[in-house]
Protein backbone atom coordinates (compact mmCIF):
# COMPACT_ATOMS: atom_id res chain seq x y z
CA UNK A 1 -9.83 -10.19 -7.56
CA UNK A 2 -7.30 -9.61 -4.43
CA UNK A 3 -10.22 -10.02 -2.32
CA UNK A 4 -11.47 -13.31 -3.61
CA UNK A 5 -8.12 -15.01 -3.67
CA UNK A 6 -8.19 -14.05 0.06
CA UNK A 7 -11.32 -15.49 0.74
CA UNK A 8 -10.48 -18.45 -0.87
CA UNK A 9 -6.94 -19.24 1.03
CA UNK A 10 -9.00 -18.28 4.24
CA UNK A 11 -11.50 -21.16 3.44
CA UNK A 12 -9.09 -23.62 2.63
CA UNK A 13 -7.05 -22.40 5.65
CA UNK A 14 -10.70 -23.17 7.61
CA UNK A 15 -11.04 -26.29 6.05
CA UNK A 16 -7.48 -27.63 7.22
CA UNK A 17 -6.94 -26.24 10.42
CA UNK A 18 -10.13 -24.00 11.49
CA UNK A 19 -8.60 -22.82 14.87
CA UNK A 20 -5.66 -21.34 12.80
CA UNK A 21 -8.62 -19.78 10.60
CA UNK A 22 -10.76 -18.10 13.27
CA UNK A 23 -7.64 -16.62 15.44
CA UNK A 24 -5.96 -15.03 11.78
CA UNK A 25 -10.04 -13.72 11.13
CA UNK A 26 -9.95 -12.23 14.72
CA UNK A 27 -6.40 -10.87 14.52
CA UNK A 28 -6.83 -9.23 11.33
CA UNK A 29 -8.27 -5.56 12.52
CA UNK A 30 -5.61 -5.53 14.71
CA UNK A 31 -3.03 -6.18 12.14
CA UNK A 32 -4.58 -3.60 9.86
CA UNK A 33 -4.56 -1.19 12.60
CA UNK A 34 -0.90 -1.33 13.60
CA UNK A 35 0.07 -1.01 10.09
CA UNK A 36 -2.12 1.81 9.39
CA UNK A 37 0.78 4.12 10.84
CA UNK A 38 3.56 2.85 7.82
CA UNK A 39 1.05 3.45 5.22
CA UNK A 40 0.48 6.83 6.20
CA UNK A 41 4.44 7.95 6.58
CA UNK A 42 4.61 5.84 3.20
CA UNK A 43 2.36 8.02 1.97
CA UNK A 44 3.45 10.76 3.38
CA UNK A 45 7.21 10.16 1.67
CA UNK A 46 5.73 9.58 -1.58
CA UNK A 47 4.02 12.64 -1.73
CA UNK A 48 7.19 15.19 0.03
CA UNK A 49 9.49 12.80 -2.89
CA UNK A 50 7.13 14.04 -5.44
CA UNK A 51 7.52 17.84 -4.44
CA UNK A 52 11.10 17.68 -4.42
CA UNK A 53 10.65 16.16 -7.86
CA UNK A 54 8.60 19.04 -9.37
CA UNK A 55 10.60 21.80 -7.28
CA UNK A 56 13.68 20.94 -8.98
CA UNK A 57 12.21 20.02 -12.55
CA UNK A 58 10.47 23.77 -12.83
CA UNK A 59 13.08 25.48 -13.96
CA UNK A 60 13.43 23.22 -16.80
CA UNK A 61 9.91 23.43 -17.63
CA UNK A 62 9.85 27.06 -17.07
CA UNK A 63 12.48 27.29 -19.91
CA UNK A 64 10.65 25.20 -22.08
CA UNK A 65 12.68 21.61 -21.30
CA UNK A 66 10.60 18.37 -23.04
CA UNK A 67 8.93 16.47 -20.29
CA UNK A 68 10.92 13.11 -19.55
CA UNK A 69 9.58 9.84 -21.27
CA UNK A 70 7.81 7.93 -18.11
């Protein structure tokens, strides 16, 4: 669904101002490329958070603590 709402912007972004349209088409693999780095520390914190999480929750759970209501 993401993906069509893009393609639809991007044709009515063609259909007003097409120069606009073929320079963001062009410039998008570079975009996606320079933000690959932040997505992969973001992922990277996300998992090292989740770690921490479970390192200090097993001794709860090792001594039979409920599991907390997500």
């Amino acid at each position: 669904m993401k993906t069509l709402f893009a393609l639809g912007v991007w044709c009515l972004l063609f259909v007003l101002c097409w120069p606009l349209a073929i320079l963001a088409l062009l410039l998008w693999p570079l975009v996606w490329l320079l933000s690959l780095p932040f997505r992969l520390v973001g992922i990277t914190f996300s998992a090292v958070f989740a770690f921490l999480r479970a390192l200090f929750m097993l001794p709860a759970r090792l001594l039979g603590g409920r599991a907390a209501a997500a």
